[in-house]
PDB file of N, CA and C in Angstrom:
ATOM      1  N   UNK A   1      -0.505 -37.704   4.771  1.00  0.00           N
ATOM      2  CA  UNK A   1      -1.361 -36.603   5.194  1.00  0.00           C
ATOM      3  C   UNK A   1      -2.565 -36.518   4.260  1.00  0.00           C
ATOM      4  N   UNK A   2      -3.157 -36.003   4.847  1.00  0.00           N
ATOM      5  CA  UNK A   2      -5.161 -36.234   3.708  1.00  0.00           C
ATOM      6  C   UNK A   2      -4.971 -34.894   3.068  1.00  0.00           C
ATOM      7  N   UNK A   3      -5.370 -35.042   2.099  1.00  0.00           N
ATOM      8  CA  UNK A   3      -5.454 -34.182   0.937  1.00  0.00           C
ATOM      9  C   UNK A   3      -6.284 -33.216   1.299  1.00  0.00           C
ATOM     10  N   UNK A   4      -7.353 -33.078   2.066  1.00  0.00           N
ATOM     11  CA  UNK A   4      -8.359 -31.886   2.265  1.00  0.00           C
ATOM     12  C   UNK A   4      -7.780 -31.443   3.858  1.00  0.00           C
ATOM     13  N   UNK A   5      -6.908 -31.579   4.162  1.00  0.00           N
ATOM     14  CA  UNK A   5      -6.244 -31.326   5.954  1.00  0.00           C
ATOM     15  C   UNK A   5      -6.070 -29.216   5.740  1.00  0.00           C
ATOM     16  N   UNK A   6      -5.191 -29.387   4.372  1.00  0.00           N
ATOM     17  CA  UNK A   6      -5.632 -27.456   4.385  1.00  0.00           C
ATOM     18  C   UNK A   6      -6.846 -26.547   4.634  1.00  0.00           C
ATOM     19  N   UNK A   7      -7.531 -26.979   3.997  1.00  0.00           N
ATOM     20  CA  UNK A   7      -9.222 -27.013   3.476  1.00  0.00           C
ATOM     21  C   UNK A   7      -9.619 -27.193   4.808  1.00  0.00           C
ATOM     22  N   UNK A   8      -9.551 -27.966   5.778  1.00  0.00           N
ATOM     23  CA  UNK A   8     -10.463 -27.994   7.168  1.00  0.00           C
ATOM     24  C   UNK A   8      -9.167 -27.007   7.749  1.00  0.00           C
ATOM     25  N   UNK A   9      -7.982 -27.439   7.782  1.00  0.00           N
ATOM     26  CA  UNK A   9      -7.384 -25.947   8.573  1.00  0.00           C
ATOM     27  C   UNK A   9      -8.241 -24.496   8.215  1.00  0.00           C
ATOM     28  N   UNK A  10      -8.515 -23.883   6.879  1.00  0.00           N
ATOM     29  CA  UNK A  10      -8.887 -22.869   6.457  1.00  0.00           C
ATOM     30  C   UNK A  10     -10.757 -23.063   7.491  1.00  0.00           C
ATOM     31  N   UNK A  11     -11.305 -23.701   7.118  1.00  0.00           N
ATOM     32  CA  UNK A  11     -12.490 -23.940   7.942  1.00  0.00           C
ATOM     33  C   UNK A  11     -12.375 -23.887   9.589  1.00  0.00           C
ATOM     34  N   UNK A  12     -11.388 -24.445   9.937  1.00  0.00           N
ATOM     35  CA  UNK A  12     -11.263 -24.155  11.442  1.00  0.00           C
ATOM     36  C   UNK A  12     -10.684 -22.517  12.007  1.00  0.00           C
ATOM     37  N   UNK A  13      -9.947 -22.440  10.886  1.00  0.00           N
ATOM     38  CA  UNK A  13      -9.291 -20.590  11.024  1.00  0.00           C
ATOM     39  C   UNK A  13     -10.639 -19.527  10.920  1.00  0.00           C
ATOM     40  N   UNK A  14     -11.456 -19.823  10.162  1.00  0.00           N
ATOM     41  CA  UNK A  14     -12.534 -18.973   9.653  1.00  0.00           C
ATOM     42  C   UNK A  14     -13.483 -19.547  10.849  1.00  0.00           C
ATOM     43  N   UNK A  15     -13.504 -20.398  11.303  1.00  0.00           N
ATOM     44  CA  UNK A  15     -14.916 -20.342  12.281  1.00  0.00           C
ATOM     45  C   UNK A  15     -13.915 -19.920  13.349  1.00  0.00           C
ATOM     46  N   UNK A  16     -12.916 -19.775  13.914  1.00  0.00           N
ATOM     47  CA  UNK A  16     -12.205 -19.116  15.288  1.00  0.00           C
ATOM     48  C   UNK A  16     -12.511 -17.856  15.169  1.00  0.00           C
ATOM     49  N   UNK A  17     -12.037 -17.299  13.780  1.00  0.00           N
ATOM     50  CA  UNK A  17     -12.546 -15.561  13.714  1.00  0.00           C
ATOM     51  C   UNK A  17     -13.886 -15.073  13.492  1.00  0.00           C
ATOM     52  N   UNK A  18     -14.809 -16.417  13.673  1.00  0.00           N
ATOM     53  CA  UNK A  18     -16.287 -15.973  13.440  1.00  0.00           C
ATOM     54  C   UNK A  18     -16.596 -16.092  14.825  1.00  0.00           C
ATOM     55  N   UNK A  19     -15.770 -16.553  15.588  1.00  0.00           N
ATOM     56  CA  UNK A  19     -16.512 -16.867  17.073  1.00  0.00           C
ATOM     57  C   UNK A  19     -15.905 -15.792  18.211  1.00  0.00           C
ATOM     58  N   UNK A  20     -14.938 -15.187  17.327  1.00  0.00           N
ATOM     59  CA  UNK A  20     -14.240 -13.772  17.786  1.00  0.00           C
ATOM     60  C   UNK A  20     -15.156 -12.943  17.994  1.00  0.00           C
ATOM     61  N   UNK A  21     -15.390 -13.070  16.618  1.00  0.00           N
ATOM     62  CA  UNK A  21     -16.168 -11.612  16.675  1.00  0.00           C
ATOM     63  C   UNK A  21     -17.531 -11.981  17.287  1.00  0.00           C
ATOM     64  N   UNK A  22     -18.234 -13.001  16.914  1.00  0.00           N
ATOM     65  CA  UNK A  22     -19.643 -13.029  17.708  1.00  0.00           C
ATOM     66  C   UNK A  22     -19.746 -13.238  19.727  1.00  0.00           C
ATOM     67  N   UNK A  23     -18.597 -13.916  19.911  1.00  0.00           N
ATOM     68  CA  UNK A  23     -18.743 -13.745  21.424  1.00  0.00           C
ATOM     69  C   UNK A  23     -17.792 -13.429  22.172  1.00  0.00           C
ATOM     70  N   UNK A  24     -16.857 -12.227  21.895  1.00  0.00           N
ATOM     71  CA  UNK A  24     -16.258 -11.630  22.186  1.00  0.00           C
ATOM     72  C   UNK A  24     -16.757  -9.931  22.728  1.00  0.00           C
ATOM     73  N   UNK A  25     -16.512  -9.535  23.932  1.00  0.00           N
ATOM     74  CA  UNK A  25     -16.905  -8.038  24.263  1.00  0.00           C
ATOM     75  C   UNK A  25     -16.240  -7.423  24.122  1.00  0.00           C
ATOM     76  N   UNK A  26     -14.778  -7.419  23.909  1.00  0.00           N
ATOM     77  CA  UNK A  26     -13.320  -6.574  23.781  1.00  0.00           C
ATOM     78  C   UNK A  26     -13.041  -6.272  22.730  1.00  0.00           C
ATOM     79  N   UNK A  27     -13.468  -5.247  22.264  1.00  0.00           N
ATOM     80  CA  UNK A  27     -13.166  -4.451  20.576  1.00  0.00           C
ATOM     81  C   UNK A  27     -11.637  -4.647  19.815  1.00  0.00           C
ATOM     82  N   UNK A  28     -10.302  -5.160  20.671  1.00  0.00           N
ATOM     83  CA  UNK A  28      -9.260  -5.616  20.087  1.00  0.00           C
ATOM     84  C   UNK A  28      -9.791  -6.717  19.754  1.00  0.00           C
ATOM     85  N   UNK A  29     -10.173  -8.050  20.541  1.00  0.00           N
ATOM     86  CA  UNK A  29     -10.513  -9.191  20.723  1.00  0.00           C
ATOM     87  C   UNK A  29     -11.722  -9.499  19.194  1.00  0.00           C
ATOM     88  N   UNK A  30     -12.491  -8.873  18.903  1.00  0.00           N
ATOM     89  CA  UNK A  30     -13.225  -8.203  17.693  1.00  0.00           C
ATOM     90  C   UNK A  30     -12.837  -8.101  16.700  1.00  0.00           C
ATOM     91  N   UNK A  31     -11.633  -7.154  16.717  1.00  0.00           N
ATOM     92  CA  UNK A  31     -10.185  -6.810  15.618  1.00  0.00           C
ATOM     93  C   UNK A  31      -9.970  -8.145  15.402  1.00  0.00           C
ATOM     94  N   UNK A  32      -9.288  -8.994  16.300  1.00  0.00           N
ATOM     95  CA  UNK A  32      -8.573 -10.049  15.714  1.00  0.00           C
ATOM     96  C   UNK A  32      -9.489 -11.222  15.057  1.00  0.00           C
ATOM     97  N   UNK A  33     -10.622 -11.406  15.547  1.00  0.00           N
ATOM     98  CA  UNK A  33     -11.589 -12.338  14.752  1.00  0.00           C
ATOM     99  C   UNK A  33     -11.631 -11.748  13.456  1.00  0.00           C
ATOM    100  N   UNK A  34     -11.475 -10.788  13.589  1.00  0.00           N
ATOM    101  CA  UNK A  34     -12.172 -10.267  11.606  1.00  0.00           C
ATOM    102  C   UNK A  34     -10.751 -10.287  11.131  1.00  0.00           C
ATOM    103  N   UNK A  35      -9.816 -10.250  11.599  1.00  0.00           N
ATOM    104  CA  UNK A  35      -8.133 -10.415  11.203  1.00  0.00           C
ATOM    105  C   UNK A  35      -7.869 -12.096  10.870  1.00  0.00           C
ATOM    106  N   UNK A  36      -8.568 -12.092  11.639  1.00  0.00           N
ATOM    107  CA  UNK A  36      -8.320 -14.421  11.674  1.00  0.00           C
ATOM    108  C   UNK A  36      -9.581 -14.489  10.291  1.00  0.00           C
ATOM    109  N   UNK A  37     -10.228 -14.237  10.242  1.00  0.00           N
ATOM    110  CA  UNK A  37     -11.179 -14.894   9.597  1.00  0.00           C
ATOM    111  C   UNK A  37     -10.827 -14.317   8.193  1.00  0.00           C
ATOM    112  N   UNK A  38     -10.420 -13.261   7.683  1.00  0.00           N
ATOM    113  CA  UNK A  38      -9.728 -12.671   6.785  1.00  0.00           C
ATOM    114  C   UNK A  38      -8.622 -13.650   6.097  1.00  0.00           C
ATOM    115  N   UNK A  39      -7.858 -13.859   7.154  1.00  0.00           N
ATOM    116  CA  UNK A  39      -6.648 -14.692   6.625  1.00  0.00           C
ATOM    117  C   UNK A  39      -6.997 -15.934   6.292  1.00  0.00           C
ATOM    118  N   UNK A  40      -7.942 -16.209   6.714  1.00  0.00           N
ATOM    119  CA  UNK A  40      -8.536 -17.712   6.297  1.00  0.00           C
ATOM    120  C   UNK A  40      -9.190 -17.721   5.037  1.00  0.00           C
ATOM    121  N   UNK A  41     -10.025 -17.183   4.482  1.00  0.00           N
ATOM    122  CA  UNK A  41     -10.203 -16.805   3.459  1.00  0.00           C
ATOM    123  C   UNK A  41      -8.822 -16.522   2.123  1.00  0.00           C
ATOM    124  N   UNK A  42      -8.034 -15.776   2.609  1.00  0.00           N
ATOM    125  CA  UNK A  42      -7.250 -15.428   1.651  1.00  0.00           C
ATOM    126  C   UNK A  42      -6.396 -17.016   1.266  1.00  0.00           C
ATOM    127  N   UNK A  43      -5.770 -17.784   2.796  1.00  0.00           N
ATOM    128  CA  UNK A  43      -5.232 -18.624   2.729  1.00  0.00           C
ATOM    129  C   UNK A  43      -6.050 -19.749   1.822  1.00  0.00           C
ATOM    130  N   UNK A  44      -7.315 -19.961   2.096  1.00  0.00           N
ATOM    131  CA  UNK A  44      -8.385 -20.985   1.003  1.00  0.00           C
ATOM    132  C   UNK A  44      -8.002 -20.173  -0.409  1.00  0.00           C
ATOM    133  N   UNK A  45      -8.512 -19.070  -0.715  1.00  0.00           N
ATOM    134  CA  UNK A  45      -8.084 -18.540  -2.015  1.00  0.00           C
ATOM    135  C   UNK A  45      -6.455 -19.216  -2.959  1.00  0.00           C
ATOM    136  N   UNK A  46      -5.701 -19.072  -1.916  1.00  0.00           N
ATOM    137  CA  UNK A  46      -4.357 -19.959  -2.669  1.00  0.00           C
ATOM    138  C   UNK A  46      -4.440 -20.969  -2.898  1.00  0.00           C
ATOM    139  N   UNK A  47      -4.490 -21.807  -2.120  1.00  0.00           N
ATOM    140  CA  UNK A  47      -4.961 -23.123  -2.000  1.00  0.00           C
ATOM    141  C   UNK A  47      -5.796 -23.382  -3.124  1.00  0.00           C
ATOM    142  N   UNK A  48      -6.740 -23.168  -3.453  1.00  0.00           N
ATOM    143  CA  UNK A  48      -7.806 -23.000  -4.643  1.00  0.00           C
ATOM    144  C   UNK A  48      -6.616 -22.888  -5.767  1.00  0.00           C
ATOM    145  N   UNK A  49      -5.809 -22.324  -5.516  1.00  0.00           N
ATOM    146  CA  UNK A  49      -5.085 -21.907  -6.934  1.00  0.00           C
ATOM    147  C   UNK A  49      -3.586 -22.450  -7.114  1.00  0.00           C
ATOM    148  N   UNK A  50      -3.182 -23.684  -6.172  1.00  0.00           N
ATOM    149  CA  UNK A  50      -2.388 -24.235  -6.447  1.00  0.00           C
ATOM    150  C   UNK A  50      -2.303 -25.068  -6.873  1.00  0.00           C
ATOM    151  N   UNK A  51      -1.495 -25.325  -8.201  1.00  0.00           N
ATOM    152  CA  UNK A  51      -1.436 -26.724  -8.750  1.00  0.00           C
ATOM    153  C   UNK A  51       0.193 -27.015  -8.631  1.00  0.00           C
ATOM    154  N   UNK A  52       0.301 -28.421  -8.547  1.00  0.00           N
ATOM    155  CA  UNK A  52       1.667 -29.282  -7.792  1.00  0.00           C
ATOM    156  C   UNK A  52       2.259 -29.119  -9.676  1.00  0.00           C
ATOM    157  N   UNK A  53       3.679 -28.383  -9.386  1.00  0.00           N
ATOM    158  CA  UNK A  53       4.313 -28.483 -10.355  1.00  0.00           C
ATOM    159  C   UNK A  53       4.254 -26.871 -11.216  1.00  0.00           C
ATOM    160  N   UNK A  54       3.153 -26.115 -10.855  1.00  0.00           N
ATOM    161  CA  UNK A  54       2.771 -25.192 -12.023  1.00  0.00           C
ATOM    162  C   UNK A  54       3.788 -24.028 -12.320  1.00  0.00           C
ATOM    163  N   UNK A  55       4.430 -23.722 -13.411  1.00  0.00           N
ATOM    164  CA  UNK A  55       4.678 -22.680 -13.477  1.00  0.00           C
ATOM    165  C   UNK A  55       4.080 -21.344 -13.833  1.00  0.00           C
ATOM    166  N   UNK A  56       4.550 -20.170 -13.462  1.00  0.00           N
ATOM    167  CA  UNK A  56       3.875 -18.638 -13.595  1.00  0.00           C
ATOM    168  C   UNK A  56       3.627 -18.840 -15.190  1.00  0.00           C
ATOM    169  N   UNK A  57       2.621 -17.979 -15.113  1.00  0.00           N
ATOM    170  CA  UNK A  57       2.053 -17.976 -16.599  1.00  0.00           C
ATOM    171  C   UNK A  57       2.923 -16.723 -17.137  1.00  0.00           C
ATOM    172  N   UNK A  58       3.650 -17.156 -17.669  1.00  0.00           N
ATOM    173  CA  UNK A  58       5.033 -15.420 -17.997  1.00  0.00           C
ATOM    174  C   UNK A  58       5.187 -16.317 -19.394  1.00  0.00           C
ATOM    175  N   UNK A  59       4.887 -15.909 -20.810  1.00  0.00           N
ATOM    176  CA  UNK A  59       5.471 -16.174 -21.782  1.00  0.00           C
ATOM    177  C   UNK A  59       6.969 -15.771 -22.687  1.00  0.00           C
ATOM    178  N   UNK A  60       7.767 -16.825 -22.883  1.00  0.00           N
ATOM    179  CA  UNK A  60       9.003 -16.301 -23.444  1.00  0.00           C
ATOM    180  C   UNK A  60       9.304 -17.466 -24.522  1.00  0.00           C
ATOM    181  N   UNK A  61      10.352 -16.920 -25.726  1.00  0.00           N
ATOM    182  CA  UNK A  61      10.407 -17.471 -26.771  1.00  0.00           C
ATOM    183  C   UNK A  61      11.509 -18.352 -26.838  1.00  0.00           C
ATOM    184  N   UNK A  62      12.208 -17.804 -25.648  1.00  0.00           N
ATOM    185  CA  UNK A  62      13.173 -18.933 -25.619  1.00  0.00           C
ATOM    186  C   UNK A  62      12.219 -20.530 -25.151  1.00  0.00           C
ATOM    187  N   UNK A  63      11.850 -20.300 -23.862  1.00  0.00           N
ATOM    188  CA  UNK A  63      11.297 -21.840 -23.528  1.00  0.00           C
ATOM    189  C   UNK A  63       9.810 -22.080 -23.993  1.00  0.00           C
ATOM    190  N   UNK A  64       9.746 -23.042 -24.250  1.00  0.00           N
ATOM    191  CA  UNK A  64       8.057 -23.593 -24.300  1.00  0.00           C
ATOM    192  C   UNK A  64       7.396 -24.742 -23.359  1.00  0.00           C
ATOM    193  N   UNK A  65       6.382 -23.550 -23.080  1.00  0.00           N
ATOM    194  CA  UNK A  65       5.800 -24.290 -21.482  1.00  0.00           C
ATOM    195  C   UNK A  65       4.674 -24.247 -21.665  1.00  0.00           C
ATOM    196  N   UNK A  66       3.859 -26.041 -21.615  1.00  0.00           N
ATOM    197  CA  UNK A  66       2.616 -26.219 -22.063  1.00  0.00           C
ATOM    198  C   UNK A  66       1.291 -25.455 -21.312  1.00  0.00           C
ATOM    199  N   UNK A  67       0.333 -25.300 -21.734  1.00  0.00           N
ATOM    200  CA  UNK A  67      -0.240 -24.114 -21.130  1.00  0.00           C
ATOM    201  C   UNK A  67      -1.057 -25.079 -19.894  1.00  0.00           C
ATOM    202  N   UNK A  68      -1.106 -26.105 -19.779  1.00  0.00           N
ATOM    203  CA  UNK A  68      -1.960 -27.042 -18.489  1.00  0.00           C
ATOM    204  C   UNK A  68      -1.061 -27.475 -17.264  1.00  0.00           C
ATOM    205  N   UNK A  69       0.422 -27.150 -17.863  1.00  0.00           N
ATOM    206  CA  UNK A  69       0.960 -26.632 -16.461  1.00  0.00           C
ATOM    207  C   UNK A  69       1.166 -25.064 -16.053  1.00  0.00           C
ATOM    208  N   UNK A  70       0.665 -24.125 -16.390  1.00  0.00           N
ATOM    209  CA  UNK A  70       0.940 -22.869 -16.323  1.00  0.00           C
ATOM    210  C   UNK A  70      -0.375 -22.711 -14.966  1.00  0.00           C
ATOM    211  N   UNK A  71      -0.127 -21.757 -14.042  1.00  0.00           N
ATOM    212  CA  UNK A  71      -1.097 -21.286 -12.976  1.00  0.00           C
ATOM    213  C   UNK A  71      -1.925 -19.980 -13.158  1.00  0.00           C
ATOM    214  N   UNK A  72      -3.088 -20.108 -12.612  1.00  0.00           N
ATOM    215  CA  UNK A  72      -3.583 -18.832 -13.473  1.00  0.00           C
ATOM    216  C   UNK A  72      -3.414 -17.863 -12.199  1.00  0.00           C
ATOM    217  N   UNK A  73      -3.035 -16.848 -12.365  1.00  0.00           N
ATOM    218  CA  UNK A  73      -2.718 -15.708 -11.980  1.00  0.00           C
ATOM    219  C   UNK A  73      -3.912 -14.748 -11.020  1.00  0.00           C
ATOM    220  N   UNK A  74      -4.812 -15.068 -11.613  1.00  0.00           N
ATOM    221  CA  UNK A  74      -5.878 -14.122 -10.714  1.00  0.00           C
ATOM    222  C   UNK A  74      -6.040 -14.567  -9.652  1.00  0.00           C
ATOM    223  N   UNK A  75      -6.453 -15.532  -9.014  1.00  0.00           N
ATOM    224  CA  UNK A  75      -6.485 -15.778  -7.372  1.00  0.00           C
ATOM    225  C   UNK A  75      -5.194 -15.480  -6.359  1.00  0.00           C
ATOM    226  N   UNK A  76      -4.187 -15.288  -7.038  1.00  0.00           N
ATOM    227  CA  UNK A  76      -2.721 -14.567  -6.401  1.00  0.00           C
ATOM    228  C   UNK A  76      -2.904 -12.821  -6.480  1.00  0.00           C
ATOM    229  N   UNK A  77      -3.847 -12.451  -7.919  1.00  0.00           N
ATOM    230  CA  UNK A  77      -3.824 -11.017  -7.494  1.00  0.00           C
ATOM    231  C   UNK A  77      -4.780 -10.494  -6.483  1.00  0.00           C
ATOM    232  N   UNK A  78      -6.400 -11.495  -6.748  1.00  0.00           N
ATOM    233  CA  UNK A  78      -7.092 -11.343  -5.734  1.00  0.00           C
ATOM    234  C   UNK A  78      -6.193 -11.488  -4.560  1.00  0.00           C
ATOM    235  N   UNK A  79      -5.800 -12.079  -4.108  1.00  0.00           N
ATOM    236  CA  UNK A  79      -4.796 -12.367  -2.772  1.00  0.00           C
ATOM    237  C   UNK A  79      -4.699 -11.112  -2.481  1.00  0.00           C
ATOM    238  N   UNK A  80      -3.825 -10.753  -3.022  1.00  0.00           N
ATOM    239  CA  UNK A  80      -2.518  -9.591  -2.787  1.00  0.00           C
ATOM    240  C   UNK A  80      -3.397  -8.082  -2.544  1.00  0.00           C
ATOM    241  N   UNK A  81      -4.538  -8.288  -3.541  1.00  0.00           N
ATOM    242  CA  UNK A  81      -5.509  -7.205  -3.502  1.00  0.00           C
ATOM    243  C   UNK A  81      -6.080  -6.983  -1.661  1.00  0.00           C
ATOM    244  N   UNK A  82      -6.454  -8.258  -1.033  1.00  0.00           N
ATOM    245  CA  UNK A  82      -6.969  -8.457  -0.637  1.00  0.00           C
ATOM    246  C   UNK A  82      -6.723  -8.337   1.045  1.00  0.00           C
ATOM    247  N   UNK A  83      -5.638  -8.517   1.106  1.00  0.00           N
ATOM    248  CA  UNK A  83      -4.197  -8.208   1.876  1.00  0.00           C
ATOM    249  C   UNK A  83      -4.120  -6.786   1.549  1.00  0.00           C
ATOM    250  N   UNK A  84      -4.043  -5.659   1.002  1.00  0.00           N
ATOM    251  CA  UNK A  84      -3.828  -4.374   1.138  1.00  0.00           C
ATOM    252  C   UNK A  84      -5.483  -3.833   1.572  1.00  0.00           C
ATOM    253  N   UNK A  85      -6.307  -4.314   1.171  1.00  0.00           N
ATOM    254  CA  UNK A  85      -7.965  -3.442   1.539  1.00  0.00           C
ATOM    255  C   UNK A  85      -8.227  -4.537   2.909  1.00  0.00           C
ATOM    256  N   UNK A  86      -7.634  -5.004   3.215  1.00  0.00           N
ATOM    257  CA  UNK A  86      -7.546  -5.785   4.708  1.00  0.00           C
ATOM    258  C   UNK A  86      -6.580  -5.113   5.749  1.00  0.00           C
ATOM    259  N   UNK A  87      -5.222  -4.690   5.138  1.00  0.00           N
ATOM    260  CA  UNK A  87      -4.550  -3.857   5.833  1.00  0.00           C
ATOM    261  C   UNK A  87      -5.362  -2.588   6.234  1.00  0.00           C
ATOM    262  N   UNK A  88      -5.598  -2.039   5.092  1.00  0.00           N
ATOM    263  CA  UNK A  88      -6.574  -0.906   5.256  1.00  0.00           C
ATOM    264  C   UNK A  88      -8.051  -0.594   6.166  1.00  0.00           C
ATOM    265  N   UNK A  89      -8.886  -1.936   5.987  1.00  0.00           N
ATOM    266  CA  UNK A  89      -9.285  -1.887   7.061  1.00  0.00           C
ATOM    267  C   UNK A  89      -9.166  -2.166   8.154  1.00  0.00           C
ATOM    268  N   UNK A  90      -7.943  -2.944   8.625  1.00  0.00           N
ATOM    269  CA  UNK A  90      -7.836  -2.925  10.520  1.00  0.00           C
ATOM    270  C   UNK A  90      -7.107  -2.401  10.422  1.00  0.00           C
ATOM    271  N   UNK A  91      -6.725  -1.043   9.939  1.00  0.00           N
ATOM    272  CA  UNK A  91      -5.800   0.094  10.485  1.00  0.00           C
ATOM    273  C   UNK A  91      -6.527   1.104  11.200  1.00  0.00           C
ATOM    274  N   UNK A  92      -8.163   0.759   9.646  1.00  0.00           N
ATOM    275  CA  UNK A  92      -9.388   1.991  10.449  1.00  0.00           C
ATOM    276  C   UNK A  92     -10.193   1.290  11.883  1.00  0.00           C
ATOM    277  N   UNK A  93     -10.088  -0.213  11.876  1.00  0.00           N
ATOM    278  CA  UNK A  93     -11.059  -0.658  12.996  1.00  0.00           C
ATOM    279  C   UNK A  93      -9.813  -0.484  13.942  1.00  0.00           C
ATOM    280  N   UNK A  94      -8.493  -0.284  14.077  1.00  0.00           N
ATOM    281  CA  UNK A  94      -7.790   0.227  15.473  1.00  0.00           C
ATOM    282  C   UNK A  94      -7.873   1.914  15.794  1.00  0.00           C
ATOM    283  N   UNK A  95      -7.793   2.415  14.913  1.00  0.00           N
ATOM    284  CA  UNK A  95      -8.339   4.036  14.742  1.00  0.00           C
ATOM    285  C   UNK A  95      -9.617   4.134  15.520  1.00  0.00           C
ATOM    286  N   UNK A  96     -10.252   3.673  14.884  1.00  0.00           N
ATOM    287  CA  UNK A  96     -11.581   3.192  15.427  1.00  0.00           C
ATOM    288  C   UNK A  96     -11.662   2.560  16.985  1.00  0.00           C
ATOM    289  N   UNK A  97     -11.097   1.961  17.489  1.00  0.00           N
ATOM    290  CA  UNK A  97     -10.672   1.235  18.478  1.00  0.00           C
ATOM    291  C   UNK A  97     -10.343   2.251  19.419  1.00  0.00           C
ATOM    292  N   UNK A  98      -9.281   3.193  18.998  1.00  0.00           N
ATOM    293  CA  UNK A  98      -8.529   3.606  19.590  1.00  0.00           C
ATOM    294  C   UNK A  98      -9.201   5.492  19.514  1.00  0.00           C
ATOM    295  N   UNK A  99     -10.469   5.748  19.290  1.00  0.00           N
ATOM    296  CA  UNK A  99     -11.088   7.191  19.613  1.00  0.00           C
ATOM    297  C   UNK A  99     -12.254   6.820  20.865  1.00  0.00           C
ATOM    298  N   UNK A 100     -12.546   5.430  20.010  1.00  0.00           N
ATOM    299  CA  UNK A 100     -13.602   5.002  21.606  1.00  0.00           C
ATOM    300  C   UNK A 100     -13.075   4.737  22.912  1.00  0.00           C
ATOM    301  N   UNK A 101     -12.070   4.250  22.811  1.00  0.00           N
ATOM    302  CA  UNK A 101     -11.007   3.987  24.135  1.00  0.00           C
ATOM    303  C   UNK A 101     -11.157   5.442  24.486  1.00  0.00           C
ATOM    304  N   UNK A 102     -10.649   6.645  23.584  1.00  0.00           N
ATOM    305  CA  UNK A 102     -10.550   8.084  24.343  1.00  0.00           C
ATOM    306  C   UNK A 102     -11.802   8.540  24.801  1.00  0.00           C
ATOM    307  N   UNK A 103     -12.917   8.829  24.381  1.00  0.00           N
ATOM    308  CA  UNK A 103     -14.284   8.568  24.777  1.00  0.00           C
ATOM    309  C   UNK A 103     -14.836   7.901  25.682  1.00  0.00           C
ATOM    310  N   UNK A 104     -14.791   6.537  25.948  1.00  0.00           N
ATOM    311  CA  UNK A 104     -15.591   5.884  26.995  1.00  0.00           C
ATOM    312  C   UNK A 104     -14.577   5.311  28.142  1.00  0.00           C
ATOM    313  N   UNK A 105     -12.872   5.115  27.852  1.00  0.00           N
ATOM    314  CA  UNK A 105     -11.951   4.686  29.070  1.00  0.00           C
ATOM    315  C   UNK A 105     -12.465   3.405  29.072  1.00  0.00           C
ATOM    316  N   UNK A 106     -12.590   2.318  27.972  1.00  0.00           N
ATOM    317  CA  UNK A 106     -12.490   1.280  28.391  1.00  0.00           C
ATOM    318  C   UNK A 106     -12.780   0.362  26.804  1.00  0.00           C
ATOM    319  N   UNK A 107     -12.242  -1.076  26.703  1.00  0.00           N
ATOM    320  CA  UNK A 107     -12.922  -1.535  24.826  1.00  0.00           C
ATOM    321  C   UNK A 107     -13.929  -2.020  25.021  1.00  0.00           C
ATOM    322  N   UNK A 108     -14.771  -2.441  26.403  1.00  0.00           N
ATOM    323  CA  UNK A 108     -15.369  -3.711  26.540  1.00  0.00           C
ATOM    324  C   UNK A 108     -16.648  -2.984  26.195  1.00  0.00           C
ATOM    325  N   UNK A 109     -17.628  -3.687  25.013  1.00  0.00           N
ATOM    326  CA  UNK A 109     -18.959  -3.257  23.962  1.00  0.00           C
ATOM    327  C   UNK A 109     -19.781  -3.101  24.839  1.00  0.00           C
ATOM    328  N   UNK A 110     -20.074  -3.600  25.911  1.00  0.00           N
ATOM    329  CA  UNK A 110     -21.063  -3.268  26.906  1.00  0.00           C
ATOM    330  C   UNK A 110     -21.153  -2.559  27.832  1.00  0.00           C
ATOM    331  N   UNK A 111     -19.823  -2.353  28.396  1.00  0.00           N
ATOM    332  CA  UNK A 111     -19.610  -1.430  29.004  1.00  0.00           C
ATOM    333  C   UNK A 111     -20.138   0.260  28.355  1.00  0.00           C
ATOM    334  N   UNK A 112     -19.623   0.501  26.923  1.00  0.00           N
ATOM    335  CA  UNK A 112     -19.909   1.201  26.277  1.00  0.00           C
ATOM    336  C   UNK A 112     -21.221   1.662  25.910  1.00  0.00           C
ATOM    337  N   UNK A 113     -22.362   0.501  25.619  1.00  0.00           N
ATOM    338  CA  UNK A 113     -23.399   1.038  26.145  1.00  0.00           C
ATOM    339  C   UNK A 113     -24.154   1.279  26.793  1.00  0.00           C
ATOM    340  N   UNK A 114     -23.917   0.760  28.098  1.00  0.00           N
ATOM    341  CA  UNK A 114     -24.018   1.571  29.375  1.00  0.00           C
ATOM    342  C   UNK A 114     -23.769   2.885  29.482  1.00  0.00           C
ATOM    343  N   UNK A 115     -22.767   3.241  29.057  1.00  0.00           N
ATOM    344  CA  UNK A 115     -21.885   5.038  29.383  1.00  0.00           C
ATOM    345  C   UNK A 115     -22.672   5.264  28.633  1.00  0.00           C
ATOM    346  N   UNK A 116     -23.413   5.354  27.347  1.00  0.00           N
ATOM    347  CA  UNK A 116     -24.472   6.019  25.907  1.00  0.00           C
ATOM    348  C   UNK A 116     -24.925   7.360  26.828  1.00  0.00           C
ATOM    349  N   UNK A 117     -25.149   7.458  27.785  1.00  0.00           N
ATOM    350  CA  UNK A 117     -26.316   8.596  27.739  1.00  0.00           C
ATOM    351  C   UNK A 117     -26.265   9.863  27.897  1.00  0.00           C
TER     352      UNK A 117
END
């Protein structure tokens, strides 16, 4: 298997949720591009931060573990960060989703501005 096959998966995930959202009229359909393209991102972020073999950078006195196999930690917290203010926002873009539905009776963006007046 080719070594960069993740790396174009993450590139093909991120342009599906860019093509969501740009030619898509259905405000769920919208949701999920910025949901796809999100995860693609986060998924490249790991990837970026995996090394074959590494252990957690956790120091203890019993074992000694050279520090160039140890993984550095911040692109897992970015992750994790990243994944909760992602949860957070498509909870508000279905909220969101879901007052315009009560308002206009329908998701589709054009439809919607049509009804405007």
């Amino acid at each position: 298997m080719n070594a960069h096959m993740p790396y174009i998966l993450c590139l093909i995930l991120f342009c599906i949720g860019i093509y969501a959202v740009l030619s898509k009229r259905n405000i769920i359909k919208i949701i999920l591009g910025v949901v796809i393209a999100e995860y693609a991102v986060n998924l490249f972020l790991i990837l970026v931060a995996y090394k074959a073999g590494g252990r957690a950078a956790i120091f203890s006195t019993t074992e000694h573990i050279a520090p160039q196999s140890m993984v550095d930690p911040l692109p897992h917290a970015l992750v994790l960060t990243s994944i909760v203010i992602g949860l957070a926002t498509t909870a508000f873009m279905i909220a969101l989703a879901i007052r315009l539905y009560g308002k206009y009776g329908t998701f589709d963006i054009t439809r919607m501005r049509e009804l405007r007046g």
